[in-house]
N, C-alpha and C. Protein backbone atom coordinates (compact mmCIF):
# COMPACT_ATOMS: atom_id res chain seq x y z
N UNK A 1 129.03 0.94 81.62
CA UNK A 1 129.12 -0.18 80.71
C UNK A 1 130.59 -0.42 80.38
N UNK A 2 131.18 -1.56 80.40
CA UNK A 2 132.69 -2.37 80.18
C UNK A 2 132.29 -2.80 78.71
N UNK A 3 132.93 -2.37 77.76
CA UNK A 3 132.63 -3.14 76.60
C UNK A 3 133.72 -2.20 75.38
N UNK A 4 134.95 -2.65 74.85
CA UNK A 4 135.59 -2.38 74.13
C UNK A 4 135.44 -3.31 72.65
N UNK A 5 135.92 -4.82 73.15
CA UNK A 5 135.90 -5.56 72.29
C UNK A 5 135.49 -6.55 72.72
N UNK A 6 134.70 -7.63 72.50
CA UNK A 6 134.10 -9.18 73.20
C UNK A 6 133.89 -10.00 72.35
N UNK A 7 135.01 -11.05 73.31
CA UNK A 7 135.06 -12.54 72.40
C UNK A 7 134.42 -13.58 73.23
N UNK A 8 134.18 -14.25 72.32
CA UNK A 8 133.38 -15.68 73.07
C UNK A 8 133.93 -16.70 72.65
N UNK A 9 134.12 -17.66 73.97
CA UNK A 9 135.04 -18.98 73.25
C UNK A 9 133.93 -20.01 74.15
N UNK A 10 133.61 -20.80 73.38
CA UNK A 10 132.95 -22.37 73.87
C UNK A 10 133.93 -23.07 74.40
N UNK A 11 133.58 -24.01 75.88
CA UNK A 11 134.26 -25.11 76.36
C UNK A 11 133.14 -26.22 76.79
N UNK A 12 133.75 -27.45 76.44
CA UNK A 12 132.91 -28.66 76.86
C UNK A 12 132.57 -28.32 78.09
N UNK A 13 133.63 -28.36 79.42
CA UNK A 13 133.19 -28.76 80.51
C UNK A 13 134.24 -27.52 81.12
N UNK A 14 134.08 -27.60 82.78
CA UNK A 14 135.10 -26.87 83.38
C UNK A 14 136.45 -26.69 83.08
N UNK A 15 136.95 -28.43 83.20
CA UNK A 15 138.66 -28.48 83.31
C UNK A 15 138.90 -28.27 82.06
N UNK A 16 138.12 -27.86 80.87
CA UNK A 16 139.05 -27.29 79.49
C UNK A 16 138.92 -25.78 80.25
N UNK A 17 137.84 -25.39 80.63
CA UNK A 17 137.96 -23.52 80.85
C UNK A 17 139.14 -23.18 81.64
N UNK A 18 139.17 -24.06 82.69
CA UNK A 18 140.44 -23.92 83.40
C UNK A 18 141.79 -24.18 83.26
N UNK A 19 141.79 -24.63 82.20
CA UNK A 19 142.97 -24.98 81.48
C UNK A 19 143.33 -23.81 80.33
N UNK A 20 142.62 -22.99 79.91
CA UNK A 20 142.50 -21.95 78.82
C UNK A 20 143.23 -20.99 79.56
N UNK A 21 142.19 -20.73 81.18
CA UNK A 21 142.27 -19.34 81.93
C UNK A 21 144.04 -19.46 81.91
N UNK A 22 144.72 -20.80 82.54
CA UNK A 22 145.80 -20.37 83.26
C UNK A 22 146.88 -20.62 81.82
N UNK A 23 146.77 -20.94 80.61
CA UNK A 23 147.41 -20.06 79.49
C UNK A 23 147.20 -18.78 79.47
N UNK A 24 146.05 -18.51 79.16
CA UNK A 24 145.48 -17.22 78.71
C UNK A 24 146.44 -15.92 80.06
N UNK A 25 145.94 -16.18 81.27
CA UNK A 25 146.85 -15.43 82.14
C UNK A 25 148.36 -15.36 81.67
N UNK A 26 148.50 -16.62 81.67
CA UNK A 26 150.45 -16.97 81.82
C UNK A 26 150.52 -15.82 80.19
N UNK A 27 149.60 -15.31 79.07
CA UNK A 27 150.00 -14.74 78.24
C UNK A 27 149.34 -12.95 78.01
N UNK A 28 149.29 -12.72 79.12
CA UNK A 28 148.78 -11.34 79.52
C UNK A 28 149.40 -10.37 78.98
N UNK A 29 149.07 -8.85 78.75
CA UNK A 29 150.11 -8.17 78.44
C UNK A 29 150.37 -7.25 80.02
N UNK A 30 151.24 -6.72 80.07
CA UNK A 30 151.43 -6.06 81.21
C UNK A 30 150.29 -4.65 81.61
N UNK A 31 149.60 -4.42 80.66
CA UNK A 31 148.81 -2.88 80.73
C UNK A 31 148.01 -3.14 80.27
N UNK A 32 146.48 -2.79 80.56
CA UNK A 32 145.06 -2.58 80.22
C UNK A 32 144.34 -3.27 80.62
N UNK A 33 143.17 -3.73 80.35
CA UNK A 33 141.93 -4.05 81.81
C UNK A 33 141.13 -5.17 80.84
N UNK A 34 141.65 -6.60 81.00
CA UNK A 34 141.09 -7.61 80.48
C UNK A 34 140.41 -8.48 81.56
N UNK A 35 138.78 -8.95 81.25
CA UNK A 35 138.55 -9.36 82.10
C UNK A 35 137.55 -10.72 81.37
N UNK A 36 137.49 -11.68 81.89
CA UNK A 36 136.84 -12.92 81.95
C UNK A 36 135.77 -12.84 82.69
N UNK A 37 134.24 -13.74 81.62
CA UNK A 37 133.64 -14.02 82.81
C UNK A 37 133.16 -15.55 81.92
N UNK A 38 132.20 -16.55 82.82
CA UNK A 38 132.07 -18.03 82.38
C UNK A 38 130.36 -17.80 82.97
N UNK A 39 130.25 -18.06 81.74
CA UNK A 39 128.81 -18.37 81.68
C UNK A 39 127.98 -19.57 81.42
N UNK A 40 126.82 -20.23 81.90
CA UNK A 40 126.68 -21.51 81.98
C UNK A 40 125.91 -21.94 80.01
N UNK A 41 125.98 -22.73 79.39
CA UNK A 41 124.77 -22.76 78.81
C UNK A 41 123.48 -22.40 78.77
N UNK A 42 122.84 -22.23 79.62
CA UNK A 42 121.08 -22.30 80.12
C UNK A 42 121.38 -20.50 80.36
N UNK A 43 122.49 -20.22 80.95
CA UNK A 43 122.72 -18.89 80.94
C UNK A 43 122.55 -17.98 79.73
N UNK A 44 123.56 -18.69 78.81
CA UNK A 44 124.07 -17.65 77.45
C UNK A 44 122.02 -17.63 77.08
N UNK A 45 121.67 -18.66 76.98
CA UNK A 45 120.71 -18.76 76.14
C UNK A 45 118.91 -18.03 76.71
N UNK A 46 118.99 -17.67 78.04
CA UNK A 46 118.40 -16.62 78.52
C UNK A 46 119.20 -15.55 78.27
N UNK A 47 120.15 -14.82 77.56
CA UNK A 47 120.29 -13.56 76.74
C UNK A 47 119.11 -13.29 76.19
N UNK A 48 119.24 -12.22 76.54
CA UNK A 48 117.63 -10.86 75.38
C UNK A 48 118.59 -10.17 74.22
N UNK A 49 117.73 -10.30 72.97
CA UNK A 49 118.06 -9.92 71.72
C UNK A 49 117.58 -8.83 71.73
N UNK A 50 118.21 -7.53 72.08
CA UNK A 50 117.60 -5.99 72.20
C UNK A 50 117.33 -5.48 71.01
N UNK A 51 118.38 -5.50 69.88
CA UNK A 51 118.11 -4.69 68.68
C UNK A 51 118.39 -6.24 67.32
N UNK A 52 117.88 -6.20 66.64
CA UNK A 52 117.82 -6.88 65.35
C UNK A 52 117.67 -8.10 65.44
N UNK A 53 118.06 -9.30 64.45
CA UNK A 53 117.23 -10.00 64.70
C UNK A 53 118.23 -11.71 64.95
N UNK A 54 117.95 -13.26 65.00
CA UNK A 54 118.78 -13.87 65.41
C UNK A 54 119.32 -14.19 63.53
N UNK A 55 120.73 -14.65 64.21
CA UNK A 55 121.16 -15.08 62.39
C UNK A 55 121.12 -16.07 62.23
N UNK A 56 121.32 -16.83 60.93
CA UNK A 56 120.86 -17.66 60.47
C UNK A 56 121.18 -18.93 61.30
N UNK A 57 122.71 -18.65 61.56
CA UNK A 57 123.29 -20.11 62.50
C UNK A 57 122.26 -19.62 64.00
N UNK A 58 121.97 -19.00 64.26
CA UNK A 58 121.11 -19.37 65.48
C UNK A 58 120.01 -19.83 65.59
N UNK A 59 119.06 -19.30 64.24
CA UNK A 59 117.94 -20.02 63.78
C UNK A 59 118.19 -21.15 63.16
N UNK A 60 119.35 -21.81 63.39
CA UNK A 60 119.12 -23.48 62.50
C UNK A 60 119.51 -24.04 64.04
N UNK A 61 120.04 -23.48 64.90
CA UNK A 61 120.28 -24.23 66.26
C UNK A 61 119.39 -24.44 67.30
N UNK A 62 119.26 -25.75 67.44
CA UNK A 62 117.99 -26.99 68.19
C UNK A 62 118.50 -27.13 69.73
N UNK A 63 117.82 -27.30 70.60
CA UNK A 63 118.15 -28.12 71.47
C UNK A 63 119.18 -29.45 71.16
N UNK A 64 118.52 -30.17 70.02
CA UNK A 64 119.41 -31.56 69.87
C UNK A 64 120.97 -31.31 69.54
N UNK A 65 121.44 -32.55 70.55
CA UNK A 65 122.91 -32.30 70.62
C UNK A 65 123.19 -32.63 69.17
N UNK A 66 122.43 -33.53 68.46
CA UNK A 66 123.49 -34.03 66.94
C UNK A 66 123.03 -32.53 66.05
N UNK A 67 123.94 -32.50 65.07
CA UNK A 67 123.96 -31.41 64.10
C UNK A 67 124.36 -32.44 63.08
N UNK A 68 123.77 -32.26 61.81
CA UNK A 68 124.13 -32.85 60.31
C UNK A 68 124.23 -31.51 59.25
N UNK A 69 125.83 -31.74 59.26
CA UNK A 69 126.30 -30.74 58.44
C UNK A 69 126.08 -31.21 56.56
């Protein structure tokens, strides 16, 4: 198992992810083992919830694209 610390960042479409990666590289540090991966929507959301339960912002989140804050 790979798992120290894990962040998740949302992008609209490809050319923002690809635009992140080649900052994000250009700001590397020289030592230790950082790795990327891109996951689709339909992806993240077939995740299995192994231990506890979803939180609140996930239980108010719909299929529908509008949100009323």
């Amino acid at each position: 198992m790979v798992q120290f610390s894990v962040y998740a960042k949302i992008f609209p479409n490809r050319s923002s992810l690809d635009n992140y990666m080649i900052g994000l590289r250009n700001n590397l540090p020289k030592h230790g083992s950082i790795r990327a991966m891109a996951v689709t929507e339909k992806q993240y959301n077939n995740m299995f919830l192994l231990v506890g339960d979803k939180t609140i912002t996930e239980k108010a989140i719909t299929d529908d694209p509008m949100v009323i804050l």
